[in-house]
PDB file of N, CA and C in Angstrom:
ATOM      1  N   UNK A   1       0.837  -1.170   0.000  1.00  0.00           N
ATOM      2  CA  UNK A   1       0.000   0.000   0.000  1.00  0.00           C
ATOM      3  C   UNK A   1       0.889   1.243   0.000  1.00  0.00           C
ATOM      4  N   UNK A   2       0.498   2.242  -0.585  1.00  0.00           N
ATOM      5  CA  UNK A   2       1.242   3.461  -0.985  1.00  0.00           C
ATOM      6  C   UNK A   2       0.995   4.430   0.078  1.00  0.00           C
ATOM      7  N   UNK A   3       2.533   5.071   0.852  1.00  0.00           N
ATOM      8  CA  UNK A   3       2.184   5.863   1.712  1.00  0.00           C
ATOM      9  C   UNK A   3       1.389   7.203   1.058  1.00  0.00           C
ATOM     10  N   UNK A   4       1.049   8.556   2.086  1.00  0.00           N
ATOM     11  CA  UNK A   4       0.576   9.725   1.648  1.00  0.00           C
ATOM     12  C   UNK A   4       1.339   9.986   2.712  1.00  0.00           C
ATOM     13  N   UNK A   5       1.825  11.456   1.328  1.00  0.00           N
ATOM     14  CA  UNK A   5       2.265  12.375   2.312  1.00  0.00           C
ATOM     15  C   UNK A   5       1.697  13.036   2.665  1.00  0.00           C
ATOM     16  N   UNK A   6       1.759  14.315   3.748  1.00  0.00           N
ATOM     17  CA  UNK A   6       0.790  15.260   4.241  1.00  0.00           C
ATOM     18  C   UNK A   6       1.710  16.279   3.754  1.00  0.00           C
ATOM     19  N   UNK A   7       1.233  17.017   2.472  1.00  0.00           N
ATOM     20  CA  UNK A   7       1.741  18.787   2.675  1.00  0.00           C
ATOM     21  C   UNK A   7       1.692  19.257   3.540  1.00  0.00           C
ATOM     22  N   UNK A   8       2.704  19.679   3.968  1.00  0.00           N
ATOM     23  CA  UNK A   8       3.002  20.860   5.475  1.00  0.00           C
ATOM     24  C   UNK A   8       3.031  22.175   4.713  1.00  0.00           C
ATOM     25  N   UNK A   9       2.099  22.798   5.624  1.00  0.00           N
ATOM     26  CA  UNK A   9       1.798  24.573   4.470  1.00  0.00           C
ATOM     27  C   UNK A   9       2.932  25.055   4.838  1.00  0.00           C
ATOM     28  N   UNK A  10       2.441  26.584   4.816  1.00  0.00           N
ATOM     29  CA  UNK A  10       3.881  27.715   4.857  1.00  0.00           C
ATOM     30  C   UNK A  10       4.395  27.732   6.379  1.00  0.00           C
ATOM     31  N   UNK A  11       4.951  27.735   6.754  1.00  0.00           N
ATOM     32  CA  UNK A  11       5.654  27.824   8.113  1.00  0.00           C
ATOM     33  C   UNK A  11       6.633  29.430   8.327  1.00  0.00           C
ATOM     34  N   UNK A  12       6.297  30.056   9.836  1.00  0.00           N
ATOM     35  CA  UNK A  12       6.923  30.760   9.860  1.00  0.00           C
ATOM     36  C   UNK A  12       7.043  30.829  11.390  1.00  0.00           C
ATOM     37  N   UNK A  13       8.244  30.562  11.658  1.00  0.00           N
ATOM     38  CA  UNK A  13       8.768  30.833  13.191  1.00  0.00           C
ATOM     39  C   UNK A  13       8.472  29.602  14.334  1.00  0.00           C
ATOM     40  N   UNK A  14       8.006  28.552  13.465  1.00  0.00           N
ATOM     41  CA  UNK A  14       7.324  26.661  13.778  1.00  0.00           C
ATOM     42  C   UNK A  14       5.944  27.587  13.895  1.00  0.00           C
ATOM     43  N   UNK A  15       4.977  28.213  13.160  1.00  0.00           N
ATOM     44  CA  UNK A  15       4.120  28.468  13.165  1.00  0.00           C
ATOM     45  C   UNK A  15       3.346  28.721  11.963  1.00  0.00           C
ATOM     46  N   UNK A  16       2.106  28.104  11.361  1.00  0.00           N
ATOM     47  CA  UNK A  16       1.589  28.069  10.515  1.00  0.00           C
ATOM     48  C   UNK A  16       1.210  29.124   9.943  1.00  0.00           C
ATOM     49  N   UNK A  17       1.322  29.452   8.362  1.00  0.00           N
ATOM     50  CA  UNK A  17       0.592  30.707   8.176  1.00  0.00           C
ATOM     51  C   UNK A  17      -0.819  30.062   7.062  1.00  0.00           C
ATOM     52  N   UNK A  18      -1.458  30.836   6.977  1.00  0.00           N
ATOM     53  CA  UNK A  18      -2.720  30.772   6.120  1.00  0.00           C
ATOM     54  C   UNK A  18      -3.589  31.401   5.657  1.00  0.00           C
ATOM     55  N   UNK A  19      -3.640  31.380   4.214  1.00  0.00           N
ATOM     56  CA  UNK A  19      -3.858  33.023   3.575  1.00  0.00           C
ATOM     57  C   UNK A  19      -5.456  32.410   2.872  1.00  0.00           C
ATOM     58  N   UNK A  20      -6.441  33.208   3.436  1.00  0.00           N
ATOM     59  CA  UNK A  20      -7.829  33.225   2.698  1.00  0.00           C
ATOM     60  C   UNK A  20      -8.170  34.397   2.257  1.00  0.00           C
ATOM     61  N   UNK A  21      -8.097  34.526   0.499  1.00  0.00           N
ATOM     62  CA  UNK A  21      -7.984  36.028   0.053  1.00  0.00           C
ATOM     63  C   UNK A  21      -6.936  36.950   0.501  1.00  0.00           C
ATOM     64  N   UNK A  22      -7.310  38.252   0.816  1.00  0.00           N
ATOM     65  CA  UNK A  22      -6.860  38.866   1.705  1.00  0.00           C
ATOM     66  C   UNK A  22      -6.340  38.843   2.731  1.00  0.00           C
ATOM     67  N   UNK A  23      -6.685  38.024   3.526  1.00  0.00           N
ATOM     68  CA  UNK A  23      -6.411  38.071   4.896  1.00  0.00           C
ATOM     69  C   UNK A  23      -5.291  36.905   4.982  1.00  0.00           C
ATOM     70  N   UNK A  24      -4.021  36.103   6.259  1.00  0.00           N
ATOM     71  CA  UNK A  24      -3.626  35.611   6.535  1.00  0.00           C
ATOM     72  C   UNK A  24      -3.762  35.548   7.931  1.00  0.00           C
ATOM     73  N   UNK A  25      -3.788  34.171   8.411  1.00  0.00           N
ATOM     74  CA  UNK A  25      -4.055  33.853   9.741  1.00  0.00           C
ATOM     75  C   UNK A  25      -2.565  33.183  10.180  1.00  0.00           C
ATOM     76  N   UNK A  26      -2.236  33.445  11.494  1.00  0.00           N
ATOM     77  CA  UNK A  26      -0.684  33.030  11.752  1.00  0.00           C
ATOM     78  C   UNK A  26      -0.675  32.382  12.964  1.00  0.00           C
ATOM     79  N   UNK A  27      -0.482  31.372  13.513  1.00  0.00           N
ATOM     80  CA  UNK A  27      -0.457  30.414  14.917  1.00  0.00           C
ATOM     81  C   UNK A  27      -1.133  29.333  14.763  1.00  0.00           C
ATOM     82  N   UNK A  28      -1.071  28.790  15.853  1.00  0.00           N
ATOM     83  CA  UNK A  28      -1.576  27.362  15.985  1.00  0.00           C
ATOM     84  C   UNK A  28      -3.242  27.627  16.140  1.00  0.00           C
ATOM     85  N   UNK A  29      -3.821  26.517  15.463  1.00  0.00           N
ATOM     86  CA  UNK A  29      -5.114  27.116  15.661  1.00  0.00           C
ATOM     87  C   UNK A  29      -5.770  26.133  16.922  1.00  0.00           C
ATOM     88  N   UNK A  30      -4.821  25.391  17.685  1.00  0.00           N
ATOM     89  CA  UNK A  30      -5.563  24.987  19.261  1.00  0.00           C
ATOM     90  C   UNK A  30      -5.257  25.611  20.329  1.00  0.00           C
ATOM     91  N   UNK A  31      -4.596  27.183  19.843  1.00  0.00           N
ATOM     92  CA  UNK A  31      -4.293  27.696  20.805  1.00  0.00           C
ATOM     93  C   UNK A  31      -5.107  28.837  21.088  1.00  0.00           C
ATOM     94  N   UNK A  32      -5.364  29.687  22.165  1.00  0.00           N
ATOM     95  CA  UNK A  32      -6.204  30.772  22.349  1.00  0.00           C
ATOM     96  C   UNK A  32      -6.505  31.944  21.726  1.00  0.00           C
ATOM     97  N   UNK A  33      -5.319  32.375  20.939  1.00  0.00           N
ATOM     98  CA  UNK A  33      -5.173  33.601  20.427  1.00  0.00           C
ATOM     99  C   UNK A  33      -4.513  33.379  18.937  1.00  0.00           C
ATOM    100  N   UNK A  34      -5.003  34.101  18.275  1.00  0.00           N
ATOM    101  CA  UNK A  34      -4.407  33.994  16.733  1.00  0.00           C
ATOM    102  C   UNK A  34      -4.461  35.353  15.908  1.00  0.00           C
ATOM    103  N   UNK A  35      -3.241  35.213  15.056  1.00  0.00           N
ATOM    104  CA  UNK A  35      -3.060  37.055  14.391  1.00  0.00           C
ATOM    105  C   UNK A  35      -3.342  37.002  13.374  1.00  0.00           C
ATOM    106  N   UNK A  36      -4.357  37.660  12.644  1.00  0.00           N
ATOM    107  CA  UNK A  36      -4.884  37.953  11.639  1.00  0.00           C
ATOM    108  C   UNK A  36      -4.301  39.607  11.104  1.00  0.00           C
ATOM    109  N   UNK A  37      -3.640  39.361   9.538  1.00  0.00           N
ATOM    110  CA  UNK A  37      -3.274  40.176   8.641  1.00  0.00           C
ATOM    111  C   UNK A  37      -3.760  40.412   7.304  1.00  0.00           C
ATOM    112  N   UNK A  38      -4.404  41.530   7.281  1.00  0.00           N
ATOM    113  CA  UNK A  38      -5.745  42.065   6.293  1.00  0.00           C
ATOM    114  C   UNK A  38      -4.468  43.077   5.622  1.00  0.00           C
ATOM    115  N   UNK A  39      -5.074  42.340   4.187  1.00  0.00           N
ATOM    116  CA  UNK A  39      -3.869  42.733   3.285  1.00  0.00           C
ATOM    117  C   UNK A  39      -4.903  44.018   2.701  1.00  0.00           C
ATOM    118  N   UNK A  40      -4.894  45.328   3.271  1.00  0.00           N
ATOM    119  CA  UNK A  40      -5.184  46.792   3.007  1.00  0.00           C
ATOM    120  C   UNK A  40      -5.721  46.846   1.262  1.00  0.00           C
ATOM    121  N   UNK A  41      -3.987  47.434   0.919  1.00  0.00           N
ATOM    122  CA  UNK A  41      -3.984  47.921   0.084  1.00  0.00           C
ATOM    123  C   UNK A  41      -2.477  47.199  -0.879  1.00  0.00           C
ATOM    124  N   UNK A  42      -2.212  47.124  -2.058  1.00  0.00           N
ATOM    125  CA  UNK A  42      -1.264  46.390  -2.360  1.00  0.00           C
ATOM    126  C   UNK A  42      -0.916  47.511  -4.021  1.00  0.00           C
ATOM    127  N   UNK A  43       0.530  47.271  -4.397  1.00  0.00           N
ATOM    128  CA  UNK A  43       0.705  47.991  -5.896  1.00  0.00           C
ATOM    129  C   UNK A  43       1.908  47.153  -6.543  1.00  0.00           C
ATOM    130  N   UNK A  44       1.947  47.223  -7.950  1.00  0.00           N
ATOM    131  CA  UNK A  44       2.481  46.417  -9.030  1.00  0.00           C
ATOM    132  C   UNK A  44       3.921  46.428  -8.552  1.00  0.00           C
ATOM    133  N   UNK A  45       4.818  45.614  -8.574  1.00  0.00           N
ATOM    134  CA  UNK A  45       6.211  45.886  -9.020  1.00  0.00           C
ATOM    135  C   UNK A  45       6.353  44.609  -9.370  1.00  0.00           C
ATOM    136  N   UNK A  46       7.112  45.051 -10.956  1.00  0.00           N
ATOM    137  CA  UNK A  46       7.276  43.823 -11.772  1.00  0.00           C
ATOM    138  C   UNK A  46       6.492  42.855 -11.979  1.00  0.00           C
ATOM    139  N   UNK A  47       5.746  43.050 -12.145  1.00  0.00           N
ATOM    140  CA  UNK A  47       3.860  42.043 -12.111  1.00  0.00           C
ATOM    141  C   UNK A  47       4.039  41.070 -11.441  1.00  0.00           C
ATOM    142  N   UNK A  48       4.126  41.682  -9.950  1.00  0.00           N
ATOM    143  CA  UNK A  48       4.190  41.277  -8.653  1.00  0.00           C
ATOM    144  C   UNK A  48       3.286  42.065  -7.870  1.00  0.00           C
ATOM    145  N   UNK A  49       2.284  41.468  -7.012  1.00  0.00           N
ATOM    146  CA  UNK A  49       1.557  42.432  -5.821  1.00  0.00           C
ATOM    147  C   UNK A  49       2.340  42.236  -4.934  1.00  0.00           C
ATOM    148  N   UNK A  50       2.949  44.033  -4.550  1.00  0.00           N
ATOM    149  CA  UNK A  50       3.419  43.795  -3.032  1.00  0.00           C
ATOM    150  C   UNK A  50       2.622  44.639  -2.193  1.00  0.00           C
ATOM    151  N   UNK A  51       2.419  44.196  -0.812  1.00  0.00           N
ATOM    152  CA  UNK A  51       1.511  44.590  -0.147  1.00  0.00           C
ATOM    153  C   UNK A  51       2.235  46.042   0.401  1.00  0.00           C
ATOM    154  N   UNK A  52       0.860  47.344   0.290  1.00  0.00           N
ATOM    155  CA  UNK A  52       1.802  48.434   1.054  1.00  0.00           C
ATOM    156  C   UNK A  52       0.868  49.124   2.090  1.00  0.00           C
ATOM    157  N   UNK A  53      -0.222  48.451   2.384  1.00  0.00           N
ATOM    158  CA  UNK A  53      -0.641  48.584   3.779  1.00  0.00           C
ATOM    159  C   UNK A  53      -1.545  47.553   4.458  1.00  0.00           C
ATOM    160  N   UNK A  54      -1.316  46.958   5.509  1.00  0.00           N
ATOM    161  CA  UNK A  54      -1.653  45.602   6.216  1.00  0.00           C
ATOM    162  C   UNK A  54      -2.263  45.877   7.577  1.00  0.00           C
ATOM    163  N   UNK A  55      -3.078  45.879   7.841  1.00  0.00           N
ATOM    164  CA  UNK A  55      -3.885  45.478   8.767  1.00  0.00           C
ATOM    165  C   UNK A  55      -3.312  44.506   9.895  1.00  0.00           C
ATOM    166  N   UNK A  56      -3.290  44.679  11.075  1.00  0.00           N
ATOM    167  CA  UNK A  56      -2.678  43.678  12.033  1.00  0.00           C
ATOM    168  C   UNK A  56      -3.885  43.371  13.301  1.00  0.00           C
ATOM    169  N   UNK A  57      -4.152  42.212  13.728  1.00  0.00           N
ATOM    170  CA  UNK A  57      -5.087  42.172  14.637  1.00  0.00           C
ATOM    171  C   UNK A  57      -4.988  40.671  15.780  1.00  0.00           C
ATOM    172  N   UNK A  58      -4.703  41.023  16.569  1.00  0.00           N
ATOM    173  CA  UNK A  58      -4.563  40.136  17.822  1.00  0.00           C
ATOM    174  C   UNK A  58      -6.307  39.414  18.290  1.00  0.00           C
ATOM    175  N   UNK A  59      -6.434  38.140  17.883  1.00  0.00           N
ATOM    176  CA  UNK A  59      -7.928  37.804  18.733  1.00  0.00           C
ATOM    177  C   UNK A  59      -8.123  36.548  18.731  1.00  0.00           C
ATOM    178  N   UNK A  60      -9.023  36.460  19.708  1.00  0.00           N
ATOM    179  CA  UNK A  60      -9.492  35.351  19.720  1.00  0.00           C
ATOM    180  C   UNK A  60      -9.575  34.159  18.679  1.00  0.00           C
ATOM    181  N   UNK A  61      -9.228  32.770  19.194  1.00  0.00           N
ATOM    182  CA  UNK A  61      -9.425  32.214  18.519  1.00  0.00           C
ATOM    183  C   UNK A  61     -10.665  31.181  18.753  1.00  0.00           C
ATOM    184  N   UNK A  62     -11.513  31.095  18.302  1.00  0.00           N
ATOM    185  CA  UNK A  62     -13.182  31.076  18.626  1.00  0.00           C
ATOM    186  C   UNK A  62     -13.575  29.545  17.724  1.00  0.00           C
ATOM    187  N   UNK A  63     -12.238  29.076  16.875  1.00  0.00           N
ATOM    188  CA  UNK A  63     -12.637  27.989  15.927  1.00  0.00           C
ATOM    189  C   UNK A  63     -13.651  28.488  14.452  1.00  0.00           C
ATOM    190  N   UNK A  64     -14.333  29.573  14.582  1.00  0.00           N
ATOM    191  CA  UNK A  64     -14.575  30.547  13.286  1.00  0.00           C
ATOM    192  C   UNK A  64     -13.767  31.404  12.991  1.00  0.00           C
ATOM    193  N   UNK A  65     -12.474  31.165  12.103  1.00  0.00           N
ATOM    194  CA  UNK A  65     -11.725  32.104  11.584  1.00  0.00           C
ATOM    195  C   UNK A  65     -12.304  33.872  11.327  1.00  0.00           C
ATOM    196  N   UNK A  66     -11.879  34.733  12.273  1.00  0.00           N
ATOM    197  CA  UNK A  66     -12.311  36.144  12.053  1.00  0.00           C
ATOM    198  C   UNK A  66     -13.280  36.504  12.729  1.00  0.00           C
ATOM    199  N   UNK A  67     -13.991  35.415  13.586  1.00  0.00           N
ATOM    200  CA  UNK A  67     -14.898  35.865  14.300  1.00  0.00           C
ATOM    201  C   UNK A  67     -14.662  36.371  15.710  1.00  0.00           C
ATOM    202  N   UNK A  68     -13.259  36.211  16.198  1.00  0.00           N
ATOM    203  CA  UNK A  68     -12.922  36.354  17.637  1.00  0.00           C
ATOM    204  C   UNK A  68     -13.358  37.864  17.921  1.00  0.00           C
ATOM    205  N   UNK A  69     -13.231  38.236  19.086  1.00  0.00           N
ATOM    206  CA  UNK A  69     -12.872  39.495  19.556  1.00  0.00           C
ATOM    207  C   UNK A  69     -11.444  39.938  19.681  1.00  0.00           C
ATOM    208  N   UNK A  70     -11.195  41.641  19.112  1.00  0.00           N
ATOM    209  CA  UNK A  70      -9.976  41.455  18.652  1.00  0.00           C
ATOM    210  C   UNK A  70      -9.418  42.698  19.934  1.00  0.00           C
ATOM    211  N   UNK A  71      -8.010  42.388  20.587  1.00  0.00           N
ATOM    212  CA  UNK A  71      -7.302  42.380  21.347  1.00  0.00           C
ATOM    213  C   UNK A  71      -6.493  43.739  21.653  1.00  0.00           C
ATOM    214  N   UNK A  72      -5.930  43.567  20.378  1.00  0.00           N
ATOM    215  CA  UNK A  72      -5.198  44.207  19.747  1.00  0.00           C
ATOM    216  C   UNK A  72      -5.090  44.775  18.340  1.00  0.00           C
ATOM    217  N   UNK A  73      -4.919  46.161  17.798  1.00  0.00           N
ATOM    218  CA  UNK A  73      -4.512  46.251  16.309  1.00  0.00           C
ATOM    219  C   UNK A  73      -3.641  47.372  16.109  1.00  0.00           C
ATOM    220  N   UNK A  74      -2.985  47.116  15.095  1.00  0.00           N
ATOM    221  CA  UNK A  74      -2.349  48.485  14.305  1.00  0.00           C
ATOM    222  C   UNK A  74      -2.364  48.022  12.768  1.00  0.00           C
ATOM    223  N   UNK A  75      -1.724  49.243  11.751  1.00  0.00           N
ATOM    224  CA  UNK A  75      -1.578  48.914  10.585  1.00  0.00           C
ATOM    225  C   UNK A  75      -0.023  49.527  10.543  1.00  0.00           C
ATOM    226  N   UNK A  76       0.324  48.997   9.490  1.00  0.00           N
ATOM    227  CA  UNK A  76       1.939  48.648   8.641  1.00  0.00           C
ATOM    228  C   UNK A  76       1.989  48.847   7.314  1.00  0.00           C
ATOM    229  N   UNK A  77       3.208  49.052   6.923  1.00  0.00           N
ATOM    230  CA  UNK A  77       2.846  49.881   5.857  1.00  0.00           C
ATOM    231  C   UNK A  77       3.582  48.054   5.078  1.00  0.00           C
ATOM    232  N   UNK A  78       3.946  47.370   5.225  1.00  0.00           N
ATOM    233  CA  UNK A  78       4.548  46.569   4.482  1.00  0.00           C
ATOM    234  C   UNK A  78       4.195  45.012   5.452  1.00  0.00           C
ATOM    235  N   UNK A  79       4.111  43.908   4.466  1.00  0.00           N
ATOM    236  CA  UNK A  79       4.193  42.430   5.347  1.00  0.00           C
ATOM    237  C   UNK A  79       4.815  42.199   6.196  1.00  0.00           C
ATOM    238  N   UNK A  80       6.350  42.196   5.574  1.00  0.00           N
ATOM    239  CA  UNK A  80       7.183  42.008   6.903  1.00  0.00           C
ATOM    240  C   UNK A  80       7.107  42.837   8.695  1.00  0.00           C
ATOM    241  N   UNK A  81       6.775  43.984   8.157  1.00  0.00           N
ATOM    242  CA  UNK A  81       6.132  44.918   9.340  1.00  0.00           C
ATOM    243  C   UNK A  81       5.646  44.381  10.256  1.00  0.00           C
ATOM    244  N   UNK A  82       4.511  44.406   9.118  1.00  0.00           N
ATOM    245  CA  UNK A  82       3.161  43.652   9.841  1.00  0.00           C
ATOM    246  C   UNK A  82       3.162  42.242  10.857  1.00  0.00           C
ATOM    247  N   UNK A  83       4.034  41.240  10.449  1.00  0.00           N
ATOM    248  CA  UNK A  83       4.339  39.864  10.778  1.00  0.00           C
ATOM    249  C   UNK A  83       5.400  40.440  11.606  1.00  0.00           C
ATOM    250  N   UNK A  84       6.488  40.982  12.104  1.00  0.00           N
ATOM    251  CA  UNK A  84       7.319  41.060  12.846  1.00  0.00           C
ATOM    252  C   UNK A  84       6.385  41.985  14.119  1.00  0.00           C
ATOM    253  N   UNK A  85       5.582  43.048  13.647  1.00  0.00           N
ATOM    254  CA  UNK A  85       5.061  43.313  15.316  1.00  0.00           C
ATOM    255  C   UNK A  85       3.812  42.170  15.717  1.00  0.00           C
ATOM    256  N   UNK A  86       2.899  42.014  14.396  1.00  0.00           N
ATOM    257  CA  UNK A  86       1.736  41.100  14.934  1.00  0.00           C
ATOM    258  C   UNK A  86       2.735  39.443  15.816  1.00  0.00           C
ATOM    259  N   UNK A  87       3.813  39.378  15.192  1.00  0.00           N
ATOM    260  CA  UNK A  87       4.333  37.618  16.076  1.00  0.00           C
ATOM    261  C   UNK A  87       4.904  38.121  17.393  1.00  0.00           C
ATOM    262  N   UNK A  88       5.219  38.991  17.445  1.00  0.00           N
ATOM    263  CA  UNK A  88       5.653  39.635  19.114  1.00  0.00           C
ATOM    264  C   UNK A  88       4.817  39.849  19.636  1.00  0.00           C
ATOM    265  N   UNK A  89       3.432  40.436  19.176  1.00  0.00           N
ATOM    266  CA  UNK A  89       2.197  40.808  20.663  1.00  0.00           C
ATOM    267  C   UNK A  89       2.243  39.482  20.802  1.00  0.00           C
ATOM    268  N   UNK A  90       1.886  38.421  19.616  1.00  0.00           N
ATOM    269  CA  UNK A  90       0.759  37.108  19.863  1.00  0.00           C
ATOM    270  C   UNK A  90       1.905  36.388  20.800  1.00  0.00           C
ATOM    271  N   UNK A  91       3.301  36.247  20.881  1.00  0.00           N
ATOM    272  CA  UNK A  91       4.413  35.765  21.708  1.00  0.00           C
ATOM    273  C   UNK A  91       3.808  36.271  23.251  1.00  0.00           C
ATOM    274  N   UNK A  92       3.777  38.052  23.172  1.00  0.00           N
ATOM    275  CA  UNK A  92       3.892  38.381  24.423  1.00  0.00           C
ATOM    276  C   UNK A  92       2.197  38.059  25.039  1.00  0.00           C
ATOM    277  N   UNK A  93       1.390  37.825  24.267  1.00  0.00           N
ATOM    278  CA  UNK A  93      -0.298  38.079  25.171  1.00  0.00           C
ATOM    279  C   UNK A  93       0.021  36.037  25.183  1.00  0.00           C
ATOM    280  N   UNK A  94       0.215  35.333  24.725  1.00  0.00           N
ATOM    281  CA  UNK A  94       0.428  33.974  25.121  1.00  0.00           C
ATOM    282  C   UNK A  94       0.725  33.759  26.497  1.00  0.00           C
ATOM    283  N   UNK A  95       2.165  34.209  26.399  1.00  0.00           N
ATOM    284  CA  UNK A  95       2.776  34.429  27.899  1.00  0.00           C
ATOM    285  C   UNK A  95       1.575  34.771  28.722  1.00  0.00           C
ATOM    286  N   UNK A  96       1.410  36.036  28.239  1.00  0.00           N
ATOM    287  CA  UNK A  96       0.397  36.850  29.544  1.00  0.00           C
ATOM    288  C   UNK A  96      -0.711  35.767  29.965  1.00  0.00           C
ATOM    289  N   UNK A  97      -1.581  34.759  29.102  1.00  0.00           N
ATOM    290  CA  UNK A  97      -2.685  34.284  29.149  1.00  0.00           C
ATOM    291  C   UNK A  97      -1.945  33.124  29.864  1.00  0.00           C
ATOM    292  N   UNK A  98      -0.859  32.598  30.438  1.00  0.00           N
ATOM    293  CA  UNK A  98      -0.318  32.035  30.747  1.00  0.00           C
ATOM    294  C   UNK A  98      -0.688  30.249  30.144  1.00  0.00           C
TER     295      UNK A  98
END
């Protein structure tokens, strides 16, 4: 019998990312809190979309993606931004929720 593999999605930091449309969801999803990044606004380079304003939001994770109550937010003018402050709150409110 023929094994299966399991695709392992995008990974960032041993943490899953997951992009529906617009938006990307980042953490484990059996854990309490999860960061959601709402891709704003985005412009061409080299018929490439790069994102140049992102949405950041700390919340609940409720098992309905987007439905939590949200915690925390700011916006960023770029992804990486965005993912380097949104993975530090969701690090530091983990801790906090002990």
């Amino acid at each position: 019998m023929a094994t299966v593999k399991k695709k392992k999605g995008l990974m960032y930091k041993g943490k899953p990312l997951l992009r529906c449309g617009n938006r990307i969801y980042y953490g484990n999803l059996e854990d309490k809190l999860i960061l959601a990044l709402d891709i704003v606004e985005s412009s061409k380079k080299q018929d490439v979309d790069v994102s140049t304003k992102v949405k950041v939001q700390i919340m609940d994770n409720t098992g309905e993606l987007g439905k939590g109550q949200v915690y925390r937010k700011c916006e960023r003018e770029n992804l990486y931004k965005a993912i380097d402050i949104g993975e530090w709150w969701l690090q530091d409110a983990m801790k906090m929720m002990g």
